[in-house]
PDB file of N, CA and C in Angstrom:
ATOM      1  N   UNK A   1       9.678  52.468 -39.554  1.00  0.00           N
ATOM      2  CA  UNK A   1       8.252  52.271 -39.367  1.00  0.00           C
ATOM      3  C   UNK A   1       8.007  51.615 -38.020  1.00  0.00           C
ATOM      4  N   UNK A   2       6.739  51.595 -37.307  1.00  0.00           N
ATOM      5  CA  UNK A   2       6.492  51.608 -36.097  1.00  0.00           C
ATOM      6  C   UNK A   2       5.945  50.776 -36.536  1.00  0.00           C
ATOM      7  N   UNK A   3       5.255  49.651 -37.117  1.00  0.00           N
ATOM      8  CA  UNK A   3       4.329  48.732 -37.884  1.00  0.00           C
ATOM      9  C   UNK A   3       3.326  48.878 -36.614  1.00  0.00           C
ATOM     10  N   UNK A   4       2.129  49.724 -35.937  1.00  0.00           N
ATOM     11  CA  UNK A   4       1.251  50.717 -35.222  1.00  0.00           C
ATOM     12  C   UNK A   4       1.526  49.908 -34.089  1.00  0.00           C
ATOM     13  N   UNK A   5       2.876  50.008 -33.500  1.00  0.00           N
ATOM     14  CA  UNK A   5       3.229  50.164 -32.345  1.00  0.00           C
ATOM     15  C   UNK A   5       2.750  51.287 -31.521  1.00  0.00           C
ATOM     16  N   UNK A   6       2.404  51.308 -30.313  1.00  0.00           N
ATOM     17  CA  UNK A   6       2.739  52.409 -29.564  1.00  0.00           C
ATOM     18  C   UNK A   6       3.909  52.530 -28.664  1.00  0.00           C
ATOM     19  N   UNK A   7       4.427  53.779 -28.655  1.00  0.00           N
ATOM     20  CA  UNK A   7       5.602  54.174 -27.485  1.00  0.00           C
ATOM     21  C   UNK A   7       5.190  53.365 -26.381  1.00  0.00           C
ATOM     22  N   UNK A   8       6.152  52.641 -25.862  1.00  0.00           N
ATOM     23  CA  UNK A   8       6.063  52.344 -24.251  1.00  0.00           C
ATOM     24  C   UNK A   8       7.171  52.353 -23.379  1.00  0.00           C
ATOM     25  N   UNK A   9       7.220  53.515 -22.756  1.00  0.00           N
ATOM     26  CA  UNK A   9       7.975  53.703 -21.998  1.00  0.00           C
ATOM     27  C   UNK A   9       8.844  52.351 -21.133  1.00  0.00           C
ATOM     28  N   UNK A  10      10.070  52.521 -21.048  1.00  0.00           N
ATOM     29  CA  UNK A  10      11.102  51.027 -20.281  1.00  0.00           C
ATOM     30  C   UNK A  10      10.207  51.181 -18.656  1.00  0.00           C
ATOM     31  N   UNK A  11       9.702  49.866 -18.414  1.00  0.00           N
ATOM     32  CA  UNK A  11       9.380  49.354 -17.510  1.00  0.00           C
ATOM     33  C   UNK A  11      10.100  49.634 -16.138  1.00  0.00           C
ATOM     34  N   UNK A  12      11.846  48.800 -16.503  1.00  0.00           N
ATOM     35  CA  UNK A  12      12.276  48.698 -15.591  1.00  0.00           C
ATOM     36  C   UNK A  12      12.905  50.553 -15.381  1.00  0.00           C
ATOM     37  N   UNK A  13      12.751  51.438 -16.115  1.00  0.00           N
ATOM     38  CA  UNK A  13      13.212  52.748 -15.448  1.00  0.00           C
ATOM     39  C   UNK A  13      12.125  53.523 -14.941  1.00  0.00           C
ATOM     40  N   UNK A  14      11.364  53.179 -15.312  1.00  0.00           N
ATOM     41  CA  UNK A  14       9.780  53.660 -14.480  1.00  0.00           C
ATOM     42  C   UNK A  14      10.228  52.805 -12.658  1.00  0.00           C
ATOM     43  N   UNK A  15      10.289  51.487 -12.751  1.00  0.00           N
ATOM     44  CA  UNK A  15      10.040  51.482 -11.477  1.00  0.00           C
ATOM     45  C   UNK A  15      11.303  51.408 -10.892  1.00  0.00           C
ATOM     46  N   UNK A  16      12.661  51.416 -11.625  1.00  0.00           N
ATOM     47  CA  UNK A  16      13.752  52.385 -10.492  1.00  0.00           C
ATOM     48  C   UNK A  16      13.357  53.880 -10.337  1.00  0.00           C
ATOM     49  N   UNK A  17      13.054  54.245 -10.893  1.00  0.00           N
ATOM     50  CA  UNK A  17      12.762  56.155 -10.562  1.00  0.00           C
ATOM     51  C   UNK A  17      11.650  56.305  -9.646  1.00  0.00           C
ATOM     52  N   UNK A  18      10.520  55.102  -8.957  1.00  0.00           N
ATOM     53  CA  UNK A  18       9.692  54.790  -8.129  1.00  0.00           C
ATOM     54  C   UNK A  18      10.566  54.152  -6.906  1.00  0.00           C
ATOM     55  N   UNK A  19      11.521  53.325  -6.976  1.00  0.00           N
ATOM     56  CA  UNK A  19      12.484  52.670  -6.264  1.00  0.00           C
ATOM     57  C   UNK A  19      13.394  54.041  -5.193  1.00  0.00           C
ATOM     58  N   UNK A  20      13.671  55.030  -5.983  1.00  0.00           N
ATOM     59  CA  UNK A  20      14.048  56.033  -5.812  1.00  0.00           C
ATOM     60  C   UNK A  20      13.532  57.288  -4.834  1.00  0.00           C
ATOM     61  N   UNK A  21      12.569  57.152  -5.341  1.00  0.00           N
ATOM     62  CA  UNK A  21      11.699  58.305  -5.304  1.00  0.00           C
ATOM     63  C   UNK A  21      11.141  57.520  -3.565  1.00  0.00           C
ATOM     64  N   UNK A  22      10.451  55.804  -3.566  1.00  0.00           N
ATOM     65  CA  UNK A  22      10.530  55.612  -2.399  1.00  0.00           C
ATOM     66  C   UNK A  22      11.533  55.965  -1.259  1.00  0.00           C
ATOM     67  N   UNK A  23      12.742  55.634  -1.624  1.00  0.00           N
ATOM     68  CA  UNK A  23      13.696  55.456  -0.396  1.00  0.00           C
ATOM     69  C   UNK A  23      13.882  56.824  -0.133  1.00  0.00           C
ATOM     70  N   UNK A  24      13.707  57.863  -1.359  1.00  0.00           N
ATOM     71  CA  UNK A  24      13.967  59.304  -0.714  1.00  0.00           C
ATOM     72  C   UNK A  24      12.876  59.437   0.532  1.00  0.00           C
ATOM     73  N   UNK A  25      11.639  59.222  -0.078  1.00  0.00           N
ATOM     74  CA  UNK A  25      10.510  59.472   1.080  1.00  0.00           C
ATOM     75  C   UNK A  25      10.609  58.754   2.389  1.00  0.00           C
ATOM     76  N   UNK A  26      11.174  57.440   2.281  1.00  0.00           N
ATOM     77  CA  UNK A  26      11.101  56.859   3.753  1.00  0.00           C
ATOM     78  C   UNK A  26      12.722  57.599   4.523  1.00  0.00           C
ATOM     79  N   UNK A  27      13.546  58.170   3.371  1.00  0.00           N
ATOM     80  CA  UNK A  27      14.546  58.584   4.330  1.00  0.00           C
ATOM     81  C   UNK A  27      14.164  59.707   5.239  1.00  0.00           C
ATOM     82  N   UNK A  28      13.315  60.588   4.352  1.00  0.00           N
ATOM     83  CA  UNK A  28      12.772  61.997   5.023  1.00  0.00           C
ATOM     84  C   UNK A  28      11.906  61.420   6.250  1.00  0.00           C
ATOM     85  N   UNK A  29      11.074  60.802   6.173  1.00  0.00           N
ATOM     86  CA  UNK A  29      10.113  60.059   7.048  1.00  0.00           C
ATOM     87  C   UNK A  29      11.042  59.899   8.512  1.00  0.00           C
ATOM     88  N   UNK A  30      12.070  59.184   8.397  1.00  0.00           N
ATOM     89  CA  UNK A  30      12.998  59.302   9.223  1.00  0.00           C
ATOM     90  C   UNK A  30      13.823  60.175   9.997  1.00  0.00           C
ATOM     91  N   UNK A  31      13.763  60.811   9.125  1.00  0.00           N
ATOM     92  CA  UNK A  31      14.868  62.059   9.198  1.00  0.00           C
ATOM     93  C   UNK A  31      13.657  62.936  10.532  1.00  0.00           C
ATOM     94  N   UNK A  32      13.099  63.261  10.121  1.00  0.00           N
ATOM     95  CA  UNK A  32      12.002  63.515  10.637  1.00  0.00           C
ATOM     96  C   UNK A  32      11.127  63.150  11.943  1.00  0.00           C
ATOM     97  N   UNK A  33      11.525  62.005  11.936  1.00  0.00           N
ATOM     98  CA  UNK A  33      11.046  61.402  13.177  1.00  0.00           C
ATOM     99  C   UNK A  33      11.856  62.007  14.341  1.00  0.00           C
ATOM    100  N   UNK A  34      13.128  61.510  13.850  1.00  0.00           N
ATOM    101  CA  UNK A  34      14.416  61.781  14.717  1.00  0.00           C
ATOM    102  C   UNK A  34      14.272  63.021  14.804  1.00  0.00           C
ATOM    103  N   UNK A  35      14.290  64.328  14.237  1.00  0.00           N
ATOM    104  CA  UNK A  35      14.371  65.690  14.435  1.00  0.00           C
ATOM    105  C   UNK A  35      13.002  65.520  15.323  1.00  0.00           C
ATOM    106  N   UNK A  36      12.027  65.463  15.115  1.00  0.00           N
ATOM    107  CA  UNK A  36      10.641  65.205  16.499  1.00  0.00           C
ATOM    108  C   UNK A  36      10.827  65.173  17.795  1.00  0.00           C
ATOM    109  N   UNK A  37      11.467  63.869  17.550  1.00  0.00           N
ATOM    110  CA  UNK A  37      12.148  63.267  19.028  1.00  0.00           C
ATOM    111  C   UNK A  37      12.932  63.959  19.677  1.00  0.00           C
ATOM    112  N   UNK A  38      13.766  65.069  18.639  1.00  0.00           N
ATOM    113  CA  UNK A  38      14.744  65.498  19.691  1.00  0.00           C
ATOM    114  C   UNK A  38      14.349  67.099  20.183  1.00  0.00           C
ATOM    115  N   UNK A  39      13.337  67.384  19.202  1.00  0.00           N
ATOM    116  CA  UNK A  39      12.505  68.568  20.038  1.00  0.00           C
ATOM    117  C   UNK A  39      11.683  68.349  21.139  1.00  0.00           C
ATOM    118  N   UNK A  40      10.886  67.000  20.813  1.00  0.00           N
ATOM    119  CA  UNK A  40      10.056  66.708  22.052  1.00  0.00           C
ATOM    120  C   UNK A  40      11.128  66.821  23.278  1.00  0.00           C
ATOM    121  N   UNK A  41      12.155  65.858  23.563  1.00  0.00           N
ATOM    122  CA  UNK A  41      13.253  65.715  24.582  1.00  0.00           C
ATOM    123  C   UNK A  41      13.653  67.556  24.687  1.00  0.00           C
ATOM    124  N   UNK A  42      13.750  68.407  24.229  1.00  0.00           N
ATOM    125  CA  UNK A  42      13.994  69.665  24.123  1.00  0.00           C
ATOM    126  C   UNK A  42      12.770  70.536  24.891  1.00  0.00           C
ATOM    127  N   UNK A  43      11.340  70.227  24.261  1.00  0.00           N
ATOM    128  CA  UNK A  43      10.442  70.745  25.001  1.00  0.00           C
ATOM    129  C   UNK A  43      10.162  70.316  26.575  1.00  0.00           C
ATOM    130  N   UNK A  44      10.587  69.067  27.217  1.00  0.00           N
ATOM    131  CA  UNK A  44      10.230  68.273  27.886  1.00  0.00           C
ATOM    132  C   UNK A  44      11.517  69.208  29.266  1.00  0.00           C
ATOM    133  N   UNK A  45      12.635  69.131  28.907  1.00  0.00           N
ATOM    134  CA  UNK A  45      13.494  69.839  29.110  1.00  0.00           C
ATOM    135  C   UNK A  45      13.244  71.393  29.929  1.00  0.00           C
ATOM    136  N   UNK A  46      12.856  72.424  28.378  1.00  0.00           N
ATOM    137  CA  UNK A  46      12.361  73.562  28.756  1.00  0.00           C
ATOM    138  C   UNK A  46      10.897  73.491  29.917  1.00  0.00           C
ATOM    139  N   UNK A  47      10.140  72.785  29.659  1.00  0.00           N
ATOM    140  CA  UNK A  47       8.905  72.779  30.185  1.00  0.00           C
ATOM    141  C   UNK A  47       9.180  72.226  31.945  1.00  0.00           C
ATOM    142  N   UNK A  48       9.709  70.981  32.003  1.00  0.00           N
ATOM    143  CA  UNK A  48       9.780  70.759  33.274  1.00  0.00           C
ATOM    144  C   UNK A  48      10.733  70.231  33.928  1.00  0.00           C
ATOM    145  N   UNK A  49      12.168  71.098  32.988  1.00  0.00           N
ATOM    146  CA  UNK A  49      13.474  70.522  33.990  1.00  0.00           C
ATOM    147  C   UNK A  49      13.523  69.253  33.980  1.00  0.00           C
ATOM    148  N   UNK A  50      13.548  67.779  33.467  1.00  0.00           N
ATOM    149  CA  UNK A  50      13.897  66.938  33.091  1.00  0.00           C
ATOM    150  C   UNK A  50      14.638  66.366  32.266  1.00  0.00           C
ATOM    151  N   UNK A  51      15.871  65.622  32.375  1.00  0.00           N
ATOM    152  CA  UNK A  51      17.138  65.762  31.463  1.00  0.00           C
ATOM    153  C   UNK A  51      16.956  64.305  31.098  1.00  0.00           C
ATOM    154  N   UNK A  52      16.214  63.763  30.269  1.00  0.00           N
ATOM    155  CA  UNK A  52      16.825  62.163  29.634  1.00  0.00           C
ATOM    156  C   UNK A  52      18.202  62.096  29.024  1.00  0.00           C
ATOM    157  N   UNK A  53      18.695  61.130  29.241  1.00  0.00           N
ATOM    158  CA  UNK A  53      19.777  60.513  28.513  1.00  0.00           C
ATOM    159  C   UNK A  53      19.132  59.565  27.340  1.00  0.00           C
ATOM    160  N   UNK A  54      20.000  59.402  26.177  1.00  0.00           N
ATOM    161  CA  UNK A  54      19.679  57.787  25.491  1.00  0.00           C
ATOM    162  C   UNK A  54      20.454  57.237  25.700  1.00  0.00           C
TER     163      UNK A  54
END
């Protein structure tokens, strides 16, 4: 018997699977940046013969 409990989902696996789900997004966020950067340096390149180093 549930004595009129309701279901409640575990707290703490709700907000690891949010914990998760963040760090995936800020990794892409990143990931992303960096792939940007290295097209911009690529377009910059093609466009006007300029070679940066990092």
């Amino acid at each position: 018997m549930q004595n009129g409990k309701k279901f409640q989902p575990d707290t703490s696996l709700m907000f690891n699977i949010f914990l998760i789900a963040l760090a995936i997004f800020i990794l892409g966020v990143q990931v992303g940046i960096n792939r940007g950067r290295e097209l911009q340096l690529d377009d910059m390149r093609i466009k006007y013969g300029y070679d940066f180093t990092d």
